[in-house]
C-alpha atoms as a PDB file:
ATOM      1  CA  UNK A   1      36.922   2.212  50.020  1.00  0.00           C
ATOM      2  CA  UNK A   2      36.076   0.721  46.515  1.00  0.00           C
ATOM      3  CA  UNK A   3      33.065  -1.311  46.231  1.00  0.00           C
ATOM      4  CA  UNK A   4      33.866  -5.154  46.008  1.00  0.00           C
ATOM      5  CA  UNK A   5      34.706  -6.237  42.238  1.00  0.00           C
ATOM      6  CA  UNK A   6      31.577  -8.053  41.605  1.00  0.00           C
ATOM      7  CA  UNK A   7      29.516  -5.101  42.727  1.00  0.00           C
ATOM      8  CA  UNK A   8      31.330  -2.290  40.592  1.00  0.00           C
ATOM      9  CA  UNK A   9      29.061  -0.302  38.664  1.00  0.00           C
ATOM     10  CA  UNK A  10      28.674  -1.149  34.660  1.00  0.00           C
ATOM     11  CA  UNK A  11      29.116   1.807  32.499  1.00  0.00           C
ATOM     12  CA  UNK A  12      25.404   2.796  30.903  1.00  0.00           C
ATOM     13  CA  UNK A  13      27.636   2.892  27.604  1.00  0.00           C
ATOM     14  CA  UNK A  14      29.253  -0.632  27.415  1.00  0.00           C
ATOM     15  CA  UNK A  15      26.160  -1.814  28.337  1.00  0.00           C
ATOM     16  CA  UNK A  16      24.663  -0.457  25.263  1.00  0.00           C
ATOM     17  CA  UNK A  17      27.428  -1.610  23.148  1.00  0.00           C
ATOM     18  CA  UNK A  18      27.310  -5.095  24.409  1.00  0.00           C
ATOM     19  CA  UNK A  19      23.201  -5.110  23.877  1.00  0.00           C
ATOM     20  CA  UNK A  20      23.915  -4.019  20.052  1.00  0.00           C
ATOM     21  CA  UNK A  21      26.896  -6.518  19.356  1.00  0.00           C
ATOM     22  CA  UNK A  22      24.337  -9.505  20.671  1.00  0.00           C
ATOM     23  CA  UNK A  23      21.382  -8.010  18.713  1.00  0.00           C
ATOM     24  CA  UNK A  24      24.281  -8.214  15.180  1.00  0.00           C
ATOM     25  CA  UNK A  25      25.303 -11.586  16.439  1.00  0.00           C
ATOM     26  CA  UNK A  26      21.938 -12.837  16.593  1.00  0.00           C
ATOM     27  CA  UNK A  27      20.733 -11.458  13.736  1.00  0.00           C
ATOM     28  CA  UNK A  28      23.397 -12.628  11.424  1.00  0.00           C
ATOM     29  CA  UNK A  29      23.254 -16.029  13.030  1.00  0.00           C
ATOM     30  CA  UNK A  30      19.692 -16.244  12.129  1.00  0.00           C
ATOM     31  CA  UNK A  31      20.041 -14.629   8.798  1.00  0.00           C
ATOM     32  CA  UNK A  32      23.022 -17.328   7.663  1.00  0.00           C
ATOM     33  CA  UNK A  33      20.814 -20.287   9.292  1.00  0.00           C
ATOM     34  CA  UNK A  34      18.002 -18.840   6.519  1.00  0.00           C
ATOM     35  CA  UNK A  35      20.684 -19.025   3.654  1.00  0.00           C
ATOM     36  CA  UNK A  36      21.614 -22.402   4.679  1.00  0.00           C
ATOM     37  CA  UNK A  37      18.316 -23.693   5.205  1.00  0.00           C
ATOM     38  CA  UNK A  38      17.243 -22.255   1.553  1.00  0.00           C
ATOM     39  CA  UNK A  39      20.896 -23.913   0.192  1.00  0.00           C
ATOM     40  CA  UNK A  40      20.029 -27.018   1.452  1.00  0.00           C
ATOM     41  CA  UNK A  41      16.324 -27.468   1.371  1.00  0.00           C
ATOM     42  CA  UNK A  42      15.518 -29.761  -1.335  1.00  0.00           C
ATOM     43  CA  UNK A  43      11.851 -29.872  -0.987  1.00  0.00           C
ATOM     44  CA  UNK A  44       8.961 -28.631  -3.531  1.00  0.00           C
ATOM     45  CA  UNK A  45       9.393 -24.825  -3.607  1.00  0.00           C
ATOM     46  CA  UNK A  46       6.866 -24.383  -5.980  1.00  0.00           C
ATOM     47  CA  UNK A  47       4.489 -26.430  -3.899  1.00  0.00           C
ATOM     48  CA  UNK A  48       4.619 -24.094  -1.537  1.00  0.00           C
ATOM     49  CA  UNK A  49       4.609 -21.136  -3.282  1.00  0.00           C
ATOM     50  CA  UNK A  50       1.465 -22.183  -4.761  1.00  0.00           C
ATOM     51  CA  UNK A  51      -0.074 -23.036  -1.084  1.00  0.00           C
ATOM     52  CA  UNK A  52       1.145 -19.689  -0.363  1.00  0.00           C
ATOM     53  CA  UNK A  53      -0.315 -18.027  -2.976  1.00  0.00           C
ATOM     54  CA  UNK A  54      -3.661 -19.965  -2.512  1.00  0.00           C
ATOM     55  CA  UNK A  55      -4.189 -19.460   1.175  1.00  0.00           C
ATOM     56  CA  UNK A  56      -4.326 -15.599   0.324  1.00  0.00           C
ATOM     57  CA  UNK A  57      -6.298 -15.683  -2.891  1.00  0.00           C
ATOM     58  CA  UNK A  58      -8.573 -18.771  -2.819  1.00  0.00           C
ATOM     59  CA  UNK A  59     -11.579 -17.150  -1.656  1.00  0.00           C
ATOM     60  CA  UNK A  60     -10.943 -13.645  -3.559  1.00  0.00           C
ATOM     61  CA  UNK A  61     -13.766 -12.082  -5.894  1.00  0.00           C
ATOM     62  CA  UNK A  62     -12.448 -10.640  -8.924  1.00  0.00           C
ATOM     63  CA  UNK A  63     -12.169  -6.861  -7.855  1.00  0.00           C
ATOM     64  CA  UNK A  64     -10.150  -8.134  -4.748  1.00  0.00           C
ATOM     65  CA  UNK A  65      -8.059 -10.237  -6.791  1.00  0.00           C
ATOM     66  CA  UNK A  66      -7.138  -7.636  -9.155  1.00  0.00           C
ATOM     67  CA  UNK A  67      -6.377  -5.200  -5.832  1.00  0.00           C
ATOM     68  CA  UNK A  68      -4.214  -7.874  -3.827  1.00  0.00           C
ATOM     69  CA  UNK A  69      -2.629 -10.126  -6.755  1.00  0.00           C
ATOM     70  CA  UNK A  70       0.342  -8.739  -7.025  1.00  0.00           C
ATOM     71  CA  UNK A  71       1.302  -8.392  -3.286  1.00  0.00           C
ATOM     72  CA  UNK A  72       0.684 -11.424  -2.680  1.00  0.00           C
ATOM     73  CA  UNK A  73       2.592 -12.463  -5.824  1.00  0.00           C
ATOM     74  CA  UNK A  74       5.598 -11.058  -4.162  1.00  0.00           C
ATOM     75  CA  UNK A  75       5.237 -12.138  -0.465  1.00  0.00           C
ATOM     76  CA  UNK A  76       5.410 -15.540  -1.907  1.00  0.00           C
ATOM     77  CA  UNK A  77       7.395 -15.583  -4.349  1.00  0.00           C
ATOM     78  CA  UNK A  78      10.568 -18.338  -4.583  1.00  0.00           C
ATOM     79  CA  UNK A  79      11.995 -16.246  -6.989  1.00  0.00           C
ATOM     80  CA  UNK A  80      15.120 -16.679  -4.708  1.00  0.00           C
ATOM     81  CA  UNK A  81      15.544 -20.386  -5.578  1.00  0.00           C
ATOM     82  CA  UNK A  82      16.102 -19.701  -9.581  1.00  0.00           C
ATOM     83  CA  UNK A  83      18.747 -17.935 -11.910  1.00  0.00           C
ATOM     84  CA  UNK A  84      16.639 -14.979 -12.705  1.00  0.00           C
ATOM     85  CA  UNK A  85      17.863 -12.605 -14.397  1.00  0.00           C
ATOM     86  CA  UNK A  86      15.987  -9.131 -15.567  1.00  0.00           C
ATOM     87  CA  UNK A  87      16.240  -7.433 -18.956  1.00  0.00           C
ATOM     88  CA  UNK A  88      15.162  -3.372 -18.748  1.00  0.00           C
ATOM     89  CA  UNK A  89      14.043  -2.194 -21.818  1.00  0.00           C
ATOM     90  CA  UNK A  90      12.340   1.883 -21.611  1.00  0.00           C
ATOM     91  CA  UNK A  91       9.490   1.550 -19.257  1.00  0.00           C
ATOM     92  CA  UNK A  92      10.095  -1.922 -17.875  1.00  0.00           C
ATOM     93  CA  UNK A  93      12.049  -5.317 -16.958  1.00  0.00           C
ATOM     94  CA  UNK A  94      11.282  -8.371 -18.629  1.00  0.00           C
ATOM     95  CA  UNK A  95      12.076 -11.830 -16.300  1.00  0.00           C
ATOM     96  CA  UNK A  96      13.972 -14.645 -17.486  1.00  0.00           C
ATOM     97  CA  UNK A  97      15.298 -18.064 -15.371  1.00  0.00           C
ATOM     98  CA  UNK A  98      18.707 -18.600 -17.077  1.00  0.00           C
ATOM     99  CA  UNK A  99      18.938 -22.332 -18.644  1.00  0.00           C
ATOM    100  CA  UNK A 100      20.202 -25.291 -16.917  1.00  0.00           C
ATOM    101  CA  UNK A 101      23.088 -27.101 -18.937  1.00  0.00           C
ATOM    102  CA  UNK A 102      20.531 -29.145 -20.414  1.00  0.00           C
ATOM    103  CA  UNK A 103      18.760 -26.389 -22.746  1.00  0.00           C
ATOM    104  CA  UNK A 104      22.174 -25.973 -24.484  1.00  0.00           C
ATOM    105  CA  UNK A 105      22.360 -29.839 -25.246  1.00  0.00           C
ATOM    106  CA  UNK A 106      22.231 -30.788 -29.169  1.00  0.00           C
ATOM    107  CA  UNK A 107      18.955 -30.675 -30.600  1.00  0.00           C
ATOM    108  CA  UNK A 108      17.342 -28.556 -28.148  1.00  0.00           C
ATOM    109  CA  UNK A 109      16.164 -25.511 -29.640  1.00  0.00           C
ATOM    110  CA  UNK A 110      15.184 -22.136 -28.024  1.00  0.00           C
ATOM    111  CA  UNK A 111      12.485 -19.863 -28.743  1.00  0.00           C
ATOM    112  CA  UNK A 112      11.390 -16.135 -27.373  1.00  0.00           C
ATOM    113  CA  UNK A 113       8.143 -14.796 -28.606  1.00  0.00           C
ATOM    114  CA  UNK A 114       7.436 -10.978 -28.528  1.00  0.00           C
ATOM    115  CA  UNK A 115       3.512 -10.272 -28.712  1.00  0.00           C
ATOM    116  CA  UNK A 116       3.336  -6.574 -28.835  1.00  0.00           C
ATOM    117  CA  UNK A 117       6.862  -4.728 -29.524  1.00  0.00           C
ATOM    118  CA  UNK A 118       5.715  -1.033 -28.805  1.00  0.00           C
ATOM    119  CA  UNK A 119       8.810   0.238 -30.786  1.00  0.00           C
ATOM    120  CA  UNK A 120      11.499  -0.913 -28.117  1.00  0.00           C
ATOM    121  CA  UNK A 121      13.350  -4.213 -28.703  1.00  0.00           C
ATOM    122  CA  UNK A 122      16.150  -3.062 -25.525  1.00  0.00           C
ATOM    123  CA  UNK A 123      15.058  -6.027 -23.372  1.00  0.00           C
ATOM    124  CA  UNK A 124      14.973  -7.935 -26.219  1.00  0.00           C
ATOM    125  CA  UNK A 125      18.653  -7.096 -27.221  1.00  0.00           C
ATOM    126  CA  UNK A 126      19.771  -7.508 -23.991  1.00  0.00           C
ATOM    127  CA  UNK A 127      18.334 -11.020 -23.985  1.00  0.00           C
ATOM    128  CA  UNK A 128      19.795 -11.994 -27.489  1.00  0.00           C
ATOM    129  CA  UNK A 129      23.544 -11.359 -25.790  1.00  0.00           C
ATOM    130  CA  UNK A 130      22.704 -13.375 -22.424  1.00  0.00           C
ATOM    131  CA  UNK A 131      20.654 -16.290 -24.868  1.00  0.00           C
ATOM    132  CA  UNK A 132      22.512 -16.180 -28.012  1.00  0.00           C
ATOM    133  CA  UNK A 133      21.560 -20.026 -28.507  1.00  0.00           C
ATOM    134  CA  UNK A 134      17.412 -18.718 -29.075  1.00  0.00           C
ATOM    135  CA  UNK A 135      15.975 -17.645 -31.669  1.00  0.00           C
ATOM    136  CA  UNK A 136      13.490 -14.806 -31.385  1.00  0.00           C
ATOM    137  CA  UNK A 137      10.224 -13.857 -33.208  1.00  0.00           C
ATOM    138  CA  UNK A 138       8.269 -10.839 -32.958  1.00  0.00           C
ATOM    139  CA  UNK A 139       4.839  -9.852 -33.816  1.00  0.00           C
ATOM    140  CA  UNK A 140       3.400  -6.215 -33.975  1.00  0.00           C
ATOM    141  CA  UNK A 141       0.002  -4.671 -36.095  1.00  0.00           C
ATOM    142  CA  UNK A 142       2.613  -1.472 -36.090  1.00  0.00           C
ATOM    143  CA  UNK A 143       4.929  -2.031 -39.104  1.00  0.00           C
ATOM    144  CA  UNK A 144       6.647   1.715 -38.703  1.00  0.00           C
ATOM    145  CA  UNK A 145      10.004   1.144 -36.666  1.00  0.00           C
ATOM    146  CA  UNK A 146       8.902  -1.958 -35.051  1.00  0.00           C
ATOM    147  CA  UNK A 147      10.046  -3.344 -38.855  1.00  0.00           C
ATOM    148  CA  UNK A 148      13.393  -1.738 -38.620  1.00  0.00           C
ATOM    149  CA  UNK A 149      14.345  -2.341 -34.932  1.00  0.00           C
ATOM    150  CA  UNK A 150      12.929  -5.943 -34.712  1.00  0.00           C
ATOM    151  CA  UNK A 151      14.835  -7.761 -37.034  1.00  0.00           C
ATOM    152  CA  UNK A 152      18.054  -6.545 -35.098  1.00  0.00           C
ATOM    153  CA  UNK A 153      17.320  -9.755 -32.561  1.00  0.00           C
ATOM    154  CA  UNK A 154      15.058 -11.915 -35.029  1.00  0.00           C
ATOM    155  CA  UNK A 155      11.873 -12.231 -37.332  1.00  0.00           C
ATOM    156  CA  UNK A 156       9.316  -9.467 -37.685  1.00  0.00           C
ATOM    157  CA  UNK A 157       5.570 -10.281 -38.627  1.00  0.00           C
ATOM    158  CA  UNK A 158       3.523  -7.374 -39.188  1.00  0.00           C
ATOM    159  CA  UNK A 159       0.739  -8.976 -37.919  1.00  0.00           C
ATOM    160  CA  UNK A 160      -1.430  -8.547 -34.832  1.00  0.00           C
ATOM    161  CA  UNK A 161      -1.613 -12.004 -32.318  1.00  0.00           C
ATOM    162  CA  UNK A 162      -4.796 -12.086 -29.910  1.00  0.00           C
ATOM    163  CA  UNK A 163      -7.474 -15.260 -30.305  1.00  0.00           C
ATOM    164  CA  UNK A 164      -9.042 -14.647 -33.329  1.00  0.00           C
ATOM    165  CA  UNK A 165      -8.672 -14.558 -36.851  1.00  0.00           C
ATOM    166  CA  UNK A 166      -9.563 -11.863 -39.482  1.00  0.00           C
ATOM    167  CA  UNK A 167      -9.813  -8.106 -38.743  1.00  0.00           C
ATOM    168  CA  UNK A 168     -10.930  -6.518 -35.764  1.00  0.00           C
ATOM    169  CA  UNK A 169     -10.594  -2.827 -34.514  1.00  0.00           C
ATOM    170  CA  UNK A 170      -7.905  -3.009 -31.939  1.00  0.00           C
ATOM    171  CA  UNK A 171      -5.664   0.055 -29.988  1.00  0.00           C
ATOM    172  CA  UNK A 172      -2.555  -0.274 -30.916  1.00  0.00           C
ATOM    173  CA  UNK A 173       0.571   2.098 -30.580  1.00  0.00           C
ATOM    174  CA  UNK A 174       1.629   4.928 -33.660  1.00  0.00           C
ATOM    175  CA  UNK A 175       2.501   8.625 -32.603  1.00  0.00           C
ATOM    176  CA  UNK A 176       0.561   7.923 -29.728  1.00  0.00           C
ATOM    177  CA  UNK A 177      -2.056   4.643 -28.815  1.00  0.00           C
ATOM    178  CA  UNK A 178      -5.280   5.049 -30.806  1.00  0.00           C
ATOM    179  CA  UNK A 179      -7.903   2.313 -32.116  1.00  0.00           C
ATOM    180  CA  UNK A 180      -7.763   1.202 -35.769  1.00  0.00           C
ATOM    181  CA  UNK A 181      -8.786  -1.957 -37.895  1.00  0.00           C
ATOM    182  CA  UNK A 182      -5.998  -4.488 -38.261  1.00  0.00           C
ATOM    183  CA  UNK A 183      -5.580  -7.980 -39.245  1.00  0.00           C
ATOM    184  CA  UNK A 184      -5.088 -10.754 -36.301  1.00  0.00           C
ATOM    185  CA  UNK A 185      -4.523 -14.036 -35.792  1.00  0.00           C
ATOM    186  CA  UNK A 186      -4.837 -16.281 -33.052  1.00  0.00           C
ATOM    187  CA  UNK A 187      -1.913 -17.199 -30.943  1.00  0.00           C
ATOM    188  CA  UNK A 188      -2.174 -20.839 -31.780  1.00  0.00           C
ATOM    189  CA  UNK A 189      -2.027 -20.350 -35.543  1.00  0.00           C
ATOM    190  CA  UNK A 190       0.668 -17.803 -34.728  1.00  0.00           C
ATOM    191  CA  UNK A 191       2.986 -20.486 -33.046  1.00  0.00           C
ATOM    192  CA  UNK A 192       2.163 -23.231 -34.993  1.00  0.00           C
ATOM    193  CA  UNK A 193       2.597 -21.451 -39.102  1.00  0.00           C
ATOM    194  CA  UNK A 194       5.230 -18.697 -38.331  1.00  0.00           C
ATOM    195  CA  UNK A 195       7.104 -19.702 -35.526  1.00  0.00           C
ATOM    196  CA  UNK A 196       7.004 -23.792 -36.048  1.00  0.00           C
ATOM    197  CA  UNK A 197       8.461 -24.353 -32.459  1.00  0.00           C
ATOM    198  CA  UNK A 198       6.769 -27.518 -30.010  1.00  0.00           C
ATOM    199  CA  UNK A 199       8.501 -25.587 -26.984  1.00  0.00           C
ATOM    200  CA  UNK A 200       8.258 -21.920 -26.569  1.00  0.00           C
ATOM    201  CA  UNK A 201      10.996 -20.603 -23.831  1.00  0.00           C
ATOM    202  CA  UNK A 202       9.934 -17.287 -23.319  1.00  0.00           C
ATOM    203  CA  UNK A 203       6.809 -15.875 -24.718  1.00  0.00           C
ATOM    204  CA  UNK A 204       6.093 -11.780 -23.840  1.00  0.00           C
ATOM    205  CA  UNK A 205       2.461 -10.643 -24.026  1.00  0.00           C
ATOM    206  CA  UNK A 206       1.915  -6.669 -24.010  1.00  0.00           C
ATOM    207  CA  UNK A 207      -1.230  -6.659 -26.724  1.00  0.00           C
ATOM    208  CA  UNK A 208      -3.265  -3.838 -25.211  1.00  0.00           C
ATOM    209  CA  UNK A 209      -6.398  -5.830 -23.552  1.00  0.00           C
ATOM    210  CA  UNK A 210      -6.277  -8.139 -26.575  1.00  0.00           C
ATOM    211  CA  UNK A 211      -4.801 -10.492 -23.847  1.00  0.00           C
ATOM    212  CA  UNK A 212      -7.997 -11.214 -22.250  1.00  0.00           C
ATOM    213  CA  UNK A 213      -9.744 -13.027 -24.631  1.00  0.00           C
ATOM    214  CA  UNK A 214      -6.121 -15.089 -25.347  1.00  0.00           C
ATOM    215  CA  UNK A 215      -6.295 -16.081 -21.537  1.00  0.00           C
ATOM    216  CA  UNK A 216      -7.391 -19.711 -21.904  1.00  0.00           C
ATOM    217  CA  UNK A 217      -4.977 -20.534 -24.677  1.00  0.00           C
ATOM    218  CA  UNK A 218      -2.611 -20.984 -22.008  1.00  0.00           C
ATOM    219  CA  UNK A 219      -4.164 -23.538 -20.214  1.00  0.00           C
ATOM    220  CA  UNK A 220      -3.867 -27.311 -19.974  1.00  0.00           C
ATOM    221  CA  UNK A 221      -6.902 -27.233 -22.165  1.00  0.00           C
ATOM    222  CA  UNK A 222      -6.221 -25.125 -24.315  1.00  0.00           C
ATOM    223  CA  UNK A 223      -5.310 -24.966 -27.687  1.00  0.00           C
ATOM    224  CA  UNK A 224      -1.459 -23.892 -27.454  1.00  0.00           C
ATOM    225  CA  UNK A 225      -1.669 -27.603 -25.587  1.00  0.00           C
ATOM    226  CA  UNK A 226      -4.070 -29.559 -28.093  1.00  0.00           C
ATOM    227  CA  UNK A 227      -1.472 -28.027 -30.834  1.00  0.00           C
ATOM    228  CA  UNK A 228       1.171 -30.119 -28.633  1.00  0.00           C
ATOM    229  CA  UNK A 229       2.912 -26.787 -27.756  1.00  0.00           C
ATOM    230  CA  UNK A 230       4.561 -25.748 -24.719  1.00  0.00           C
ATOM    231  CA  UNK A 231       5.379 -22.180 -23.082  1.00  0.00           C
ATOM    232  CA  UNK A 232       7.736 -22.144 -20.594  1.00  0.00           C
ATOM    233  CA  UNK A 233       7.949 -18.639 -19.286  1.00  0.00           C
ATOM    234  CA  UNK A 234       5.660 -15.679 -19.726  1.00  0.00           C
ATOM    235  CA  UNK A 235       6.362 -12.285 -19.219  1.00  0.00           C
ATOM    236  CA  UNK A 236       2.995 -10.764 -19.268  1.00  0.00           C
ATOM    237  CA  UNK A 237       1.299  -6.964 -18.800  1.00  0.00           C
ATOM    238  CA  UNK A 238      -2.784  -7.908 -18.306  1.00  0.00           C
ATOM    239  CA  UNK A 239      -4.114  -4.159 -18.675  1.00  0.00           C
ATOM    240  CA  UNK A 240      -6.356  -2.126 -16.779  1.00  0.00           C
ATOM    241  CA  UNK A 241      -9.540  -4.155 -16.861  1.00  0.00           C
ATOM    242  CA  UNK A 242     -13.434  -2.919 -17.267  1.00  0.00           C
ATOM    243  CA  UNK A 243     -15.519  -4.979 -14.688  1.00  0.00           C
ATOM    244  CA  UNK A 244     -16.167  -7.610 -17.259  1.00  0.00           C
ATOM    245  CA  UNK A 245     -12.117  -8.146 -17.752  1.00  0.00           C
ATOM    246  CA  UNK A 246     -11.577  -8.684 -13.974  1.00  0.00           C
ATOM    247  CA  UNK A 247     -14.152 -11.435 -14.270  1.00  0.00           C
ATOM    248  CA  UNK A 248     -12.360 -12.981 -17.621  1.00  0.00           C
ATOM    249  CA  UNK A 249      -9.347 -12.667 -15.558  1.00  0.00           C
ATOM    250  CA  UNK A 250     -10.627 -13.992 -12.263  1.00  0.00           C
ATOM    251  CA  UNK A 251     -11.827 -17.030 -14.291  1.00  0.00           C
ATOM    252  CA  UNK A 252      -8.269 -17.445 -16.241  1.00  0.00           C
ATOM    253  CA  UNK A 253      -6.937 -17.415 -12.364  1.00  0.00           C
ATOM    254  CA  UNK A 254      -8.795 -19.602 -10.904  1.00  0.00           C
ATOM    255  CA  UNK A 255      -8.609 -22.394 -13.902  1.00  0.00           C
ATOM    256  CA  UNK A 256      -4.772 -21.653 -13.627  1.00  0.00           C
ATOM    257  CA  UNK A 257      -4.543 -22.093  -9.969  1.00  0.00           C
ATOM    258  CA  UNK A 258      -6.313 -25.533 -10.133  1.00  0.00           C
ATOM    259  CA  UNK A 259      -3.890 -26.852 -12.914  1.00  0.00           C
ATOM    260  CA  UNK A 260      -0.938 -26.063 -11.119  1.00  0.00           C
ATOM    261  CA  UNK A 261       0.779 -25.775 -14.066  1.00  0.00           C
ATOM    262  CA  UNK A 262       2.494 -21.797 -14.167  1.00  0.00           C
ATOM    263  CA  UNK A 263       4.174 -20.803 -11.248  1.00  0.00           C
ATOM    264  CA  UNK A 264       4.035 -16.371 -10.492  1.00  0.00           C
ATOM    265  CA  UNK A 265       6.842 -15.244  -9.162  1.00  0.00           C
ATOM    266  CA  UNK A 266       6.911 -11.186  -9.730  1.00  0.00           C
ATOM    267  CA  UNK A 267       4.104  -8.815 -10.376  1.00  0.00           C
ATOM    268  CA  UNK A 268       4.027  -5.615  -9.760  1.00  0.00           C
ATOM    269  CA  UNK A 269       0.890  -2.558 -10.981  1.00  0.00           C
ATOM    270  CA  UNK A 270       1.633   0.167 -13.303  1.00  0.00           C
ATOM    271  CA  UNK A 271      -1.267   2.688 -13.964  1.00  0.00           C
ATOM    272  CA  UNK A 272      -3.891   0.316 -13.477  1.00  0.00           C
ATOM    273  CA  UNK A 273      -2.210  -2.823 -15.245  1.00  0.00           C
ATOM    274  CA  UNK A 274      -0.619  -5.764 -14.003  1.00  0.00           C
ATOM    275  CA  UNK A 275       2.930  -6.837 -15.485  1.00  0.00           C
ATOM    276  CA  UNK A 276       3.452  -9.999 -14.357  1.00  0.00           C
ATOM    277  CA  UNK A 277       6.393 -13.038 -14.961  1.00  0.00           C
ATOM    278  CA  UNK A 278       5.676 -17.001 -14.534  1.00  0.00           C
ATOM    279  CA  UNK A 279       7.370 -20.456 -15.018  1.00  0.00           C
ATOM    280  CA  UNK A 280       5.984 -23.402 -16.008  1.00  0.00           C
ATOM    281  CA  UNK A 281       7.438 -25.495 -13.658  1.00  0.00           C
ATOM    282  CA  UNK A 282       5.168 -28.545 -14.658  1.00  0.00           C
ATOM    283  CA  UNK A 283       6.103 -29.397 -17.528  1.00  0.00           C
ATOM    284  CA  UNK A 284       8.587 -31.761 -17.935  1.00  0.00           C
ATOM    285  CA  UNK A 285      11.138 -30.335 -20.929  1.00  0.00           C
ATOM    286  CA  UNK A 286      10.283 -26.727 -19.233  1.00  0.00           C
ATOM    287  CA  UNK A 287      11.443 -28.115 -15.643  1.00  0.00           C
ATOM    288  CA  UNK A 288      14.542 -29.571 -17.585  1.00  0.00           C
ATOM    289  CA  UNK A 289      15.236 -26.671 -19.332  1.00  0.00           C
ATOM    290  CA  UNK A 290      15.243 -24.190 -16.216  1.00  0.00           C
ATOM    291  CA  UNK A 291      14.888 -25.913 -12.927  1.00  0.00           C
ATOM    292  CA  UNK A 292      16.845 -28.714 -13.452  1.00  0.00           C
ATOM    293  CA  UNK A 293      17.597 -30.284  -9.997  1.00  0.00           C
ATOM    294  CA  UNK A 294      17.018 -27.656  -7.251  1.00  0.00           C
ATOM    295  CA  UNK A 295      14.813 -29.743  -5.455  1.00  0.00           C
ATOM    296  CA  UNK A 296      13.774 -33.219  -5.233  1.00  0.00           C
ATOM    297  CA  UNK A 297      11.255 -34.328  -7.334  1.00  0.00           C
ATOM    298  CA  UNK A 298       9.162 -37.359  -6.566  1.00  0.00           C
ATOM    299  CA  UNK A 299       7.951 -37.581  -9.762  1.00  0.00           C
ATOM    300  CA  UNK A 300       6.808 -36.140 -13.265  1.00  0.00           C
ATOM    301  CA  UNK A 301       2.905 -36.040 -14.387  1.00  0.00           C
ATOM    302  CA  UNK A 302       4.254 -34.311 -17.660  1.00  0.00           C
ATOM    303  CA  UNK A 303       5.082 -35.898 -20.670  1.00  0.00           C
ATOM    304  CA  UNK A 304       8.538 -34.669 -22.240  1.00  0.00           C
ATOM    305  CA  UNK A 305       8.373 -32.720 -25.221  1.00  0.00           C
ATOM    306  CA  UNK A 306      10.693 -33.737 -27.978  1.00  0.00           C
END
């Protein structure tokens, strides 16, 4: 005699089965709850990325920051929440947020800055087909190939861009990298007599520690701002550092953090450096430009750049 219905023994595999399709169930469930919740939040992203970013970093010294930055770069990034796109040129990707409608509008111009072309202008290319609206301008101490393959996507200055101006001995890249006295200008004189732009949509630093001392022109402060000029996206590779460049950079950080201004949203450490991409999400043409309406604002302390 059988044992009563309710009472008949479950087969180990079904169980099994039926344990796995409520473990997919709930996991999808939860995983299109996330995608909805992210569709339809319409609260300050970059707020809390920022808060996110803080919490970990805040109370870092500048070795630390140097070791953790870019993790925690990552972990809270809201990359997610923009049309990024990535151009791969031979050793690495350069970030973009693709414009809103708004940056195509009459009148609005578009310009992408190359500090440091290394003899590869790929990412650069690729950017000229996805942004044929911008205009680009490049800038290189190297005038072998970089003057041949630059002007392909825009305007070629033979000229090295750091925070000074005159000569100074600086490493830059021929047959191989190697230190040599070259003539520079600051970055500020740079933007203002060659490239003649108020708003700057993509500037890309890779100047071979000459970034350091070009740190602060990127602040609120500094003069970039005074000039009334505005960058609204930085792709940036902040190299190796002595002990003394950690503590420029831990400075730089720290100043940056407290404006608020630049938003991180990918880093990652190559050899010793730091490649890193950031919006400025602050300013009010930039916001325009390439944030547009994804969240609620509540309201702007920028002042619009014409």
């Amino acid at each position: 005699m059988g044992l009563p219905h309710h009472l008949s023994p479950v087969h180990p595999g079904s169980s099994r089965q039926f344990i796995l399709i409520a473990a997919y169930c709930i996991g999808f469930i939860y995983l299109f709850s996330l995608f909805f919740r992210s569709a339809t939040d319409r609260t300050n992203f970059f707020e809390k990325n920022h808060e996110c970013v803080f919490d970990k970093t805040g109370e870092l010294d500048a070795i630390e920051l140097w070791r953790r930055l870019p993790q925690v770069v990552n972990q809270c990034s809201v990359r997610s929440r923009l049309n990024i796109q990535g151009f791969v040129n031979t050793d690495e990707t350069k970030y973009h947020v693709m414009p809103t409608g708004y940056a195509y509008a009459p009148g609005h111009e578009c310009a992408v800055i190359s500090l440091g072309i290394g003899k590869d202008v790929e990412a650069e290319r690729q950017m000229l087909t996805a942004l044929p609206h911008c205009d680009f301008f490049g800038a290189d101490p190297v005038n072998d190939t970089n003057a041949d393959l630059y002007p392909e996507v825009g305007r070629f200055f033979n000229i090295a861009v750091g925070a000074s101006n005159g000569t100074m001995k600086a490493e830059i890249l021929e047959d191989h990298y190697k230190f040599r006295e070259v003539p520079y200008i600051d970055i500020a004189t740079f933007v203002r007599s060659y490239v003649k732009r108020r708003v700057v949509d993509q500037m890309m630093i890779d100047i071979e520690h000459a970034e350091y001392p070009m740190l602060d022109y990127l602040l609120k402060d500094g003069q970039l701002a005074r000039d009334g000029v505005v960058v609204c996206q930085i792709n940036i590779e902040i190299h190796n550092p002595s002990t003394e460049e950690k503590e420029i950079f831990h400075r730089f950080y720290t100043k940056m953090m407290a404006e608020r201004q630049y938003t991180m949203l990918t880093a990652s450490t190559v050899i010793g450096h730091i490649r890193m991409f950031m919006i400025n999400d602050q300013d009010e043409e930039c916001h325009q430009r390439y944030v547009g309406d994804a969240y609620e604002r509540e309201s702007s302390t920028a002042e619009k750049k014409e």
